[in-house]
PDB file of N, CA and C in Angstrom:
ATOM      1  N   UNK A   1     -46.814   3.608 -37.562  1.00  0.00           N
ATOM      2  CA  UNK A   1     -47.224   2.365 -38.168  1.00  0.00           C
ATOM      3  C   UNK A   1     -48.382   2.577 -39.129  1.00  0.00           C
ATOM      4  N   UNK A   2     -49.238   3.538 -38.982  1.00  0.00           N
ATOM      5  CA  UNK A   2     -50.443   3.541 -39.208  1.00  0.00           C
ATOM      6  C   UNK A   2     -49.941   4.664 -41.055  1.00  0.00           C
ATOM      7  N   UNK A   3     -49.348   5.249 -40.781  1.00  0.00           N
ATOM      8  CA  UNK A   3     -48.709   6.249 -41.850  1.00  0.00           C
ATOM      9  C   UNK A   3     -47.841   5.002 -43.183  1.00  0.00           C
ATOM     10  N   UNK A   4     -47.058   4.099 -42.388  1.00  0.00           N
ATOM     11  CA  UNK A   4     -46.679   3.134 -43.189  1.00  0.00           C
ATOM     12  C   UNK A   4     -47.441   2.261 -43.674  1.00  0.00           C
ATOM     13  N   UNK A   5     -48.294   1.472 -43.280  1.00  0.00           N
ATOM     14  CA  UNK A   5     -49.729   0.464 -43.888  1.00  0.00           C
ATOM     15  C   UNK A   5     -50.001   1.358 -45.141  1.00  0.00           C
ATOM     16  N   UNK A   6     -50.494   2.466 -44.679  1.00  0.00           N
ATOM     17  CA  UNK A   6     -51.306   3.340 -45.771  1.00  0.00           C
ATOM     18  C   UNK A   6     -50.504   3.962 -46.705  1.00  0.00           C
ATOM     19  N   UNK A   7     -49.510   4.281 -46.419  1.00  0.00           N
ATOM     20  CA  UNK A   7     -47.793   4.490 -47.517  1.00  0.00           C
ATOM     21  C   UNK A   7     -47.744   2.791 -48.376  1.00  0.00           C
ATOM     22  N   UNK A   8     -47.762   1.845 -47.801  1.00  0.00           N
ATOM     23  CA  UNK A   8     -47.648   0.563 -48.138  1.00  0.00           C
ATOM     24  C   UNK A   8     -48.476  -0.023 -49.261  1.00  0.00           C
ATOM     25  N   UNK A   9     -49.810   0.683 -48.961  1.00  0.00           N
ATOM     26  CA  UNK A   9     -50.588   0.133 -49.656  1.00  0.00           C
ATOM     27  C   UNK A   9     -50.916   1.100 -50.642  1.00  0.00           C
ATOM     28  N   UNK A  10     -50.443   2.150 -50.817  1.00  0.00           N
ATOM     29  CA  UNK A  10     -50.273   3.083 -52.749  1.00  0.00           C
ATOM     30  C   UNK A  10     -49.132   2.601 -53.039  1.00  0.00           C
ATOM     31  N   UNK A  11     -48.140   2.133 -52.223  1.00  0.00           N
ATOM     32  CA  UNK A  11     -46.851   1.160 -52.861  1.00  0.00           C
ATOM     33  C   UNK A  11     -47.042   0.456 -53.597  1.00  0.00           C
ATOM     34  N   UNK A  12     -47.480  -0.736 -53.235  1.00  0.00           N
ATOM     35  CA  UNK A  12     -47.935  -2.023 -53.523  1.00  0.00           C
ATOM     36  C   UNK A  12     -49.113  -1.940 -54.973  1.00  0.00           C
ATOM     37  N   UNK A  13     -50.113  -0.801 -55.181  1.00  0.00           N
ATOM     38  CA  UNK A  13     -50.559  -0.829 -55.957  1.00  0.00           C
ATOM     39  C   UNK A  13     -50.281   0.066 -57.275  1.00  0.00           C
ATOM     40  N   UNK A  14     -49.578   0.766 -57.080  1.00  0.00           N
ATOM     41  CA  UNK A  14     -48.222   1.340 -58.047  1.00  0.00           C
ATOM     42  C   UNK A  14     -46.920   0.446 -57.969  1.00  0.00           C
ATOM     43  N   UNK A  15     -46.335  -0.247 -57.863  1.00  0.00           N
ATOM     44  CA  UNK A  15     -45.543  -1.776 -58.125  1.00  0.00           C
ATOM     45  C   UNK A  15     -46.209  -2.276 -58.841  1.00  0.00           C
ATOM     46  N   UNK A  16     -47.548  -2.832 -58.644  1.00  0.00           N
ATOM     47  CA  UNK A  16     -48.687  -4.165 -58.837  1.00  0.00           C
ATOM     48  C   UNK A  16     -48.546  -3.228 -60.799  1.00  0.00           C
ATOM     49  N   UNK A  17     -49.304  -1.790 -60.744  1.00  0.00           N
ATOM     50  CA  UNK A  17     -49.407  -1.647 -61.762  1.00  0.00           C
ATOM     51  C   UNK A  17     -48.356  -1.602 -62.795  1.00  0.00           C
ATOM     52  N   UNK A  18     -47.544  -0.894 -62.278  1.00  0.00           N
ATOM     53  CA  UNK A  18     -46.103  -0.903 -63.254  1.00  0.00           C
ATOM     54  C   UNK A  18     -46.027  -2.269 -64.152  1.00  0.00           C
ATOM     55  N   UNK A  19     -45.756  -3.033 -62.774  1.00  0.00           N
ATOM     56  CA  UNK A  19     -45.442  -4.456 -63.438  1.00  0.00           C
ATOM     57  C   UNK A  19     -46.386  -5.399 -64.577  1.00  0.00           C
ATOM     58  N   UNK A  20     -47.393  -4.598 -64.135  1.00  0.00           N
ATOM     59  CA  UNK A  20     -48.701  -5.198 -65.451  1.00  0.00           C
ATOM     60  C   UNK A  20     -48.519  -5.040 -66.732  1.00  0.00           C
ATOM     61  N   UNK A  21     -48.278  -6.245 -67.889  1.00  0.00           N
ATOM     62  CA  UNK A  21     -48.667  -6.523 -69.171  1.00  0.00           C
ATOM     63  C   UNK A  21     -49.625  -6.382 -69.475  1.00  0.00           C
ATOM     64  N   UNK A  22     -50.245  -6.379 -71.110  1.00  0.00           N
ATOM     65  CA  UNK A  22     -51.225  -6.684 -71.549  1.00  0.00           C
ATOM     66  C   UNK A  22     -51.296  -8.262 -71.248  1.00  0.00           C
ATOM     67  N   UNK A  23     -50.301  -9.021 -71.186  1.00  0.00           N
ATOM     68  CA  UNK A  23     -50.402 -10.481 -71.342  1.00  0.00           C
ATOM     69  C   UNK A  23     -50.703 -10.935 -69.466  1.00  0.00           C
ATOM     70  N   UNK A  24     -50.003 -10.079 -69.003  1.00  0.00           N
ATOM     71  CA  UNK A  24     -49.995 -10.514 -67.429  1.00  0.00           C
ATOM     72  C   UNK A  24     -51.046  -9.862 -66.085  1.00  0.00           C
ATOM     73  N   UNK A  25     -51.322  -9.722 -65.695  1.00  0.00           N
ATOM     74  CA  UNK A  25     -52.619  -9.428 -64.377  1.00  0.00           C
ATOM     75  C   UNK A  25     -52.129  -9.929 -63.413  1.00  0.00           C
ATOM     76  N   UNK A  26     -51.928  -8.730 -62.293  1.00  0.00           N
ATOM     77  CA  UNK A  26     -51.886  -9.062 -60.803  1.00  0.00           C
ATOM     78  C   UNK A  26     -53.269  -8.847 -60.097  1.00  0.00           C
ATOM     79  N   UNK A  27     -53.368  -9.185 -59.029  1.00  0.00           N
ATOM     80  CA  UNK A  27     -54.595  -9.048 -58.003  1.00  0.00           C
ATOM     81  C   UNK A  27     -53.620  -7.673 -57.210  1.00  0.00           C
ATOM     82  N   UNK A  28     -54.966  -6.909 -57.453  1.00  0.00           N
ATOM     83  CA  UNK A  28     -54.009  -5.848 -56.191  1.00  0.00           C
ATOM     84  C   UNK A  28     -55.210  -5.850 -55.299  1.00  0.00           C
ATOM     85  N   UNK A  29     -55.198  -6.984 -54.524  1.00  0.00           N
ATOM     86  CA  UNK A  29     -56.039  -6.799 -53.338  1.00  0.00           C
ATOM     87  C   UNK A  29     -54.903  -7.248 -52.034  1.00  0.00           C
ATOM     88  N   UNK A  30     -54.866  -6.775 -50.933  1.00  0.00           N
ATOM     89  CA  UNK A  30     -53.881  -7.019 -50.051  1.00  0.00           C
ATOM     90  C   UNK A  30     -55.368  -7.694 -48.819  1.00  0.00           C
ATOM     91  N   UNK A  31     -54.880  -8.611 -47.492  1.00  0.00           N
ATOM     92  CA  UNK A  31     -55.525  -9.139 -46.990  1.00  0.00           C
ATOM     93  C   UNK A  31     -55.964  -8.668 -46.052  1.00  0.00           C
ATOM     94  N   UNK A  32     -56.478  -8.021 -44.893  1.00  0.00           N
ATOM     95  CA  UNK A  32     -56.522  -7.917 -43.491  1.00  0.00           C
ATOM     96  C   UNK A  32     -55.379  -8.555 -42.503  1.00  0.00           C
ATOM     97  N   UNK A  33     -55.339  -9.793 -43.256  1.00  0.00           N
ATOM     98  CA  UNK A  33     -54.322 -10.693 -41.790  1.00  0.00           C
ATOM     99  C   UNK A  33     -52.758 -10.290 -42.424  1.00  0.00           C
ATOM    100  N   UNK A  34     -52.972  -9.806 -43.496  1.00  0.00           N
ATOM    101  CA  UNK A  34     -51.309  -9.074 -44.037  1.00  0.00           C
ATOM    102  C   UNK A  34     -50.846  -8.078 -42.723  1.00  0.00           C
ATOM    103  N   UNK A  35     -51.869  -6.830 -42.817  1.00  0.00           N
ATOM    104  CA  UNK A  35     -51.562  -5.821 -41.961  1.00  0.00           C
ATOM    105  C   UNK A  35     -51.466  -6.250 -40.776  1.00  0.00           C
ATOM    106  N   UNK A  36     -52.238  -7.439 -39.769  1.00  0.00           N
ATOM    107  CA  UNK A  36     -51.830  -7.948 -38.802  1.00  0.00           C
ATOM    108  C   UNK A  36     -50.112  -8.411 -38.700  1.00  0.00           C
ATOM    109  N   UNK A  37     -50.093  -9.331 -40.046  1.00  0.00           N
ATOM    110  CA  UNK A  37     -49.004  -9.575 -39.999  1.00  0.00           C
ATOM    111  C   UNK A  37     -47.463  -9.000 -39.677  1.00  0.00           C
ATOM    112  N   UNK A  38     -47.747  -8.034 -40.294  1.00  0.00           N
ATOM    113  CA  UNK A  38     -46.941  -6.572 -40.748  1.00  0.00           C
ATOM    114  C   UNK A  38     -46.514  -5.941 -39.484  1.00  0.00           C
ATOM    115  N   UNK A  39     -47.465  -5.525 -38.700  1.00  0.00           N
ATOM    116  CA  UNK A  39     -47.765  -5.013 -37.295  1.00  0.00           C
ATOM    117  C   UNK A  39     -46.452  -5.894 -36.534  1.00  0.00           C
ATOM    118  N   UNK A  40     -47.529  -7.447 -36.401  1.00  0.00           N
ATOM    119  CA  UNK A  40     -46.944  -8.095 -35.844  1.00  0.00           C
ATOM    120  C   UNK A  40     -45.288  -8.420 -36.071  1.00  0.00           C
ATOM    121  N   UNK A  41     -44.600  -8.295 -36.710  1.00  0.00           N
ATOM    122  CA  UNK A  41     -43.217  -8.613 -37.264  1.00  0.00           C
ATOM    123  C   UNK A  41     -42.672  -7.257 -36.660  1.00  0.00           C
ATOM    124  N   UNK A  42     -43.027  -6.086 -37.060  1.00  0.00           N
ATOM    125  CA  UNK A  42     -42.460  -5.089 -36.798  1.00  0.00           C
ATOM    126  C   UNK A  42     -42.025  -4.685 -35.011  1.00  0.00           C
ATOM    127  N   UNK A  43     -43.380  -5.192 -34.758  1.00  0.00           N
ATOM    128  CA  UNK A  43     -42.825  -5.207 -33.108  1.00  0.00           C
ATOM    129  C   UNK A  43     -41.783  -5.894 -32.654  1.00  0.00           C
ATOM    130  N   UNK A  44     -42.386  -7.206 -33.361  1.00  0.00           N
ATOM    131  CA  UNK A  44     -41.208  -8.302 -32.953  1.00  0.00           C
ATOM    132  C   UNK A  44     -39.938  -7.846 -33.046  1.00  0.00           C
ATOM    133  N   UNK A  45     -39.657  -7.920 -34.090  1.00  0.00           N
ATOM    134  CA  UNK A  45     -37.804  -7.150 -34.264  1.00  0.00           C
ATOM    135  C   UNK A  45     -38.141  -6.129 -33.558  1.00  0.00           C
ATOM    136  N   UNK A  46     -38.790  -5.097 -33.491  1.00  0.00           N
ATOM    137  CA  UNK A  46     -38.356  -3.820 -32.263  1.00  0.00           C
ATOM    138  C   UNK A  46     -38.101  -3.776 -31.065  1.00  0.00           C
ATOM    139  N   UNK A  47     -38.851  -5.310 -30.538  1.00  0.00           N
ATOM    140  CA  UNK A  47     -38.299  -5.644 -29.138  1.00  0.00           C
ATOM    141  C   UNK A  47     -37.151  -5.932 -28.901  1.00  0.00           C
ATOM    142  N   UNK A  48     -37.060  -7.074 -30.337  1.00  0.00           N
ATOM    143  CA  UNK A  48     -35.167  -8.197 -30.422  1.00  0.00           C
ATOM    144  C   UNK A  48     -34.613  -7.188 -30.233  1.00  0.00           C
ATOM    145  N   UNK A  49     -34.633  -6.303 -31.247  1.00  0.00           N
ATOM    146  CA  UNK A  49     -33.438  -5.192 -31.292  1.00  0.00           C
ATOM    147  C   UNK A  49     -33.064  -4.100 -29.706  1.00  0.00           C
ATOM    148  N   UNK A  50     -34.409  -4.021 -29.247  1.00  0.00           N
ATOM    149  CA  UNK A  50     -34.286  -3.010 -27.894  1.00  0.00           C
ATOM    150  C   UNK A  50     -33.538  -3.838 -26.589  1.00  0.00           C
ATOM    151  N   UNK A  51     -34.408  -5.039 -26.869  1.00  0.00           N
ATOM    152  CA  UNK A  51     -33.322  -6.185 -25.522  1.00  0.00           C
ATOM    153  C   UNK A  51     -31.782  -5.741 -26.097  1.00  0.00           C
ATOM    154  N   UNK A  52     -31.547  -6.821 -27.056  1.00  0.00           N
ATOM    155  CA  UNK A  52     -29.971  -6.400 -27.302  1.00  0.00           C
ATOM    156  C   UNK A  52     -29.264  -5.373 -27.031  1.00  0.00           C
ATOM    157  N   UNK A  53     -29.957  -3.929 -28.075  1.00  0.00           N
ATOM    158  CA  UNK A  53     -29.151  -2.859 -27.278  1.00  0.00           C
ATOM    159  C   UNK A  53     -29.122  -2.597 -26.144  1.00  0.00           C
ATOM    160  N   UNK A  54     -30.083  -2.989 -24.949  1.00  0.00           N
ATOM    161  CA  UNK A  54     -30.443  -2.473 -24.125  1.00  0.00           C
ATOM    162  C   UNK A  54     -29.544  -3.246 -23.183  1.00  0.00           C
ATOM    163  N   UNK A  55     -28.957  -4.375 -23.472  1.00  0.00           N
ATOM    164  CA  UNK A  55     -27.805  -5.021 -22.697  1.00  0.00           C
ATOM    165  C   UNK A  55     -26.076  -4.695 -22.936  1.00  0.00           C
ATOM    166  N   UNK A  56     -26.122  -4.549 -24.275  1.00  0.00           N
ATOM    167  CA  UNK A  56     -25.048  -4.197 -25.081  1.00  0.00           C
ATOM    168  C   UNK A  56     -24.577  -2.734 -24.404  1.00  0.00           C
ATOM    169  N   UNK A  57     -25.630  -2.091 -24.140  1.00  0.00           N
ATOM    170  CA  UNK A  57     -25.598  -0.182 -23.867  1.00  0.00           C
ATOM    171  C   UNK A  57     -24.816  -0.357 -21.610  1.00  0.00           C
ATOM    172  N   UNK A  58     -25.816  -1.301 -21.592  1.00  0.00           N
ATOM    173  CA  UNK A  58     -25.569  -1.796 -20.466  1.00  0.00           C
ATOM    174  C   UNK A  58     -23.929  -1.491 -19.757  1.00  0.00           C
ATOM    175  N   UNK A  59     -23.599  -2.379 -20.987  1.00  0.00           N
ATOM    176  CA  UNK A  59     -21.924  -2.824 -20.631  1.00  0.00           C
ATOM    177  C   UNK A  59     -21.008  -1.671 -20.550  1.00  0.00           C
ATOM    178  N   UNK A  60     -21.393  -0.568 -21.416  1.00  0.00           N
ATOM    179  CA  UNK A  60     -20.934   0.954 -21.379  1.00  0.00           C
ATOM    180  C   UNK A  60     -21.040   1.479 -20.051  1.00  0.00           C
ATOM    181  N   UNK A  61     -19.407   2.097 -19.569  1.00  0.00           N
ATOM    182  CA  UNK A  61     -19.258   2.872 -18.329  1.00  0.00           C
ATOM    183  C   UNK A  61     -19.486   4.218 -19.135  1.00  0.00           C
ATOM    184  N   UNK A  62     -20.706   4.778 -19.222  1.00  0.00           N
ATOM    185  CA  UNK A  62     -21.095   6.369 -19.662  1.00  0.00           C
ATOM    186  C   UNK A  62     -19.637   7.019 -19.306  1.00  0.00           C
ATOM    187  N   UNK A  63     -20.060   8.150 -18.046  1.00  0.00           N
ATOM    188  CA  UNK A  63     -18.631   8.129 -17.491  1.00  0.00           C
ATOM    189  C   UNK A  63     -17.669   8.350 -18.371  1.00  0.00           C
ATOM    190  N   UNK A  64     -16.847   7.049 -18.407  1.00  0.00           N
ATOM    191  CA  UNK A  64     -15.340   7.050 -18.729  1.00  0.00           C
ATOM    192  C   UNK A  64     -15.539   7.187 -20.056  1.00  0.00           C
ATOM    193  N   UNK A  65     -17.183   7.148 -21.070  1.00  0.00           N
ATOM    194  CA  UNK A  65     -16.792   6.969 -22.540  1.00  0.00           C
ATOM    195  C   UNK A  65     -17.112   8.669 -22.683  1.00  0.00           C
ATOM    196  N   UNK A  66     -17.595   9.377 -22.097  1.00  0.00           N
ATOM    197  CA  UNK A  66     -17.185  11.094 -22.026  1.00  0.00           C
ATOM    198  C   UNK A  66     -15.987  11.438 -21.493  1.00  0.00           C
ATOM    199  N   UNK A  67     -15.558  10.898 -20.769  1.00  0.00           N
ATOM    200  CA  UNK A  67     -13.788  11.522 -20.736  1.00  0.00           C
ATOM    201  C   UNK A  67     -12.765  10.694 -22.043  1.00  0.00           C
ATOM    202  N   UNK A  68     -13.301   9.611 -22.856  1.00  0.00           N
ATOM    203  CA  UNK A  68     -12.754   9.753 -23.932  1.00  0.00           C
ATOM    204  C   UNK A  68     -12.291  10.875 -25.184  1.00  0.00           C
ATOM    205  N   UNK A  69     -11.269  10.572 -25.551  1.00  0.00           N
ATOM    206  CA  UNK A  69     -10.898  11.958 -26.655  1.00  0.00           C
ATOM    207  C   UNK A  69     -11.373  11.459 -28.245  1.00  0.00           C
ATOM    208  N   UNK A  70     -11.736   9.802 -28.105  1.00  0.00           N
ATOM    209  CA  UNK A  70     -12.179   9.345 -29.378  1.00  0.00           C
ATOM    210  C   UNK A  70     -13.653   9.705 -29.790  1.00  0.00           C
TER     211      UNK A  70
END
């Protein structure tokens, strides 16, 4: 996580610049409560996603899906 924020944020300010006109100006300041944010979302879906598989995987007889030939 900590490798991505900081990957994120030479992203964001190489985007920010590219996209700059003489006529146009971005703010390349990013917030504190962004990276909270960020954090926070990422877990979130990592949980959604681990319940699901983790019921879905469930339903699999291991077993019988190694004596498969598929």
């Amino acid at each position: 996580m900590l490798l991505g924020l900081v990957g994120g944020y030479f992203l964001n300010y190489f985007i920010i610049g590219t996209c700059e006109t003489d006529m146009l100006r971005f703010v390349k300041v990013i917030h504190p409560m962004s990276y909270v944010y960020s954090i926070l979302i990422t877990i979130g879906f990592t949980i959604i996603v681990n319940i699901v598989t983790y019921f879905a995987l469930k339903k699999i007889d291991m077993i019988e899906s190694l004596k498969s030939i598929e």
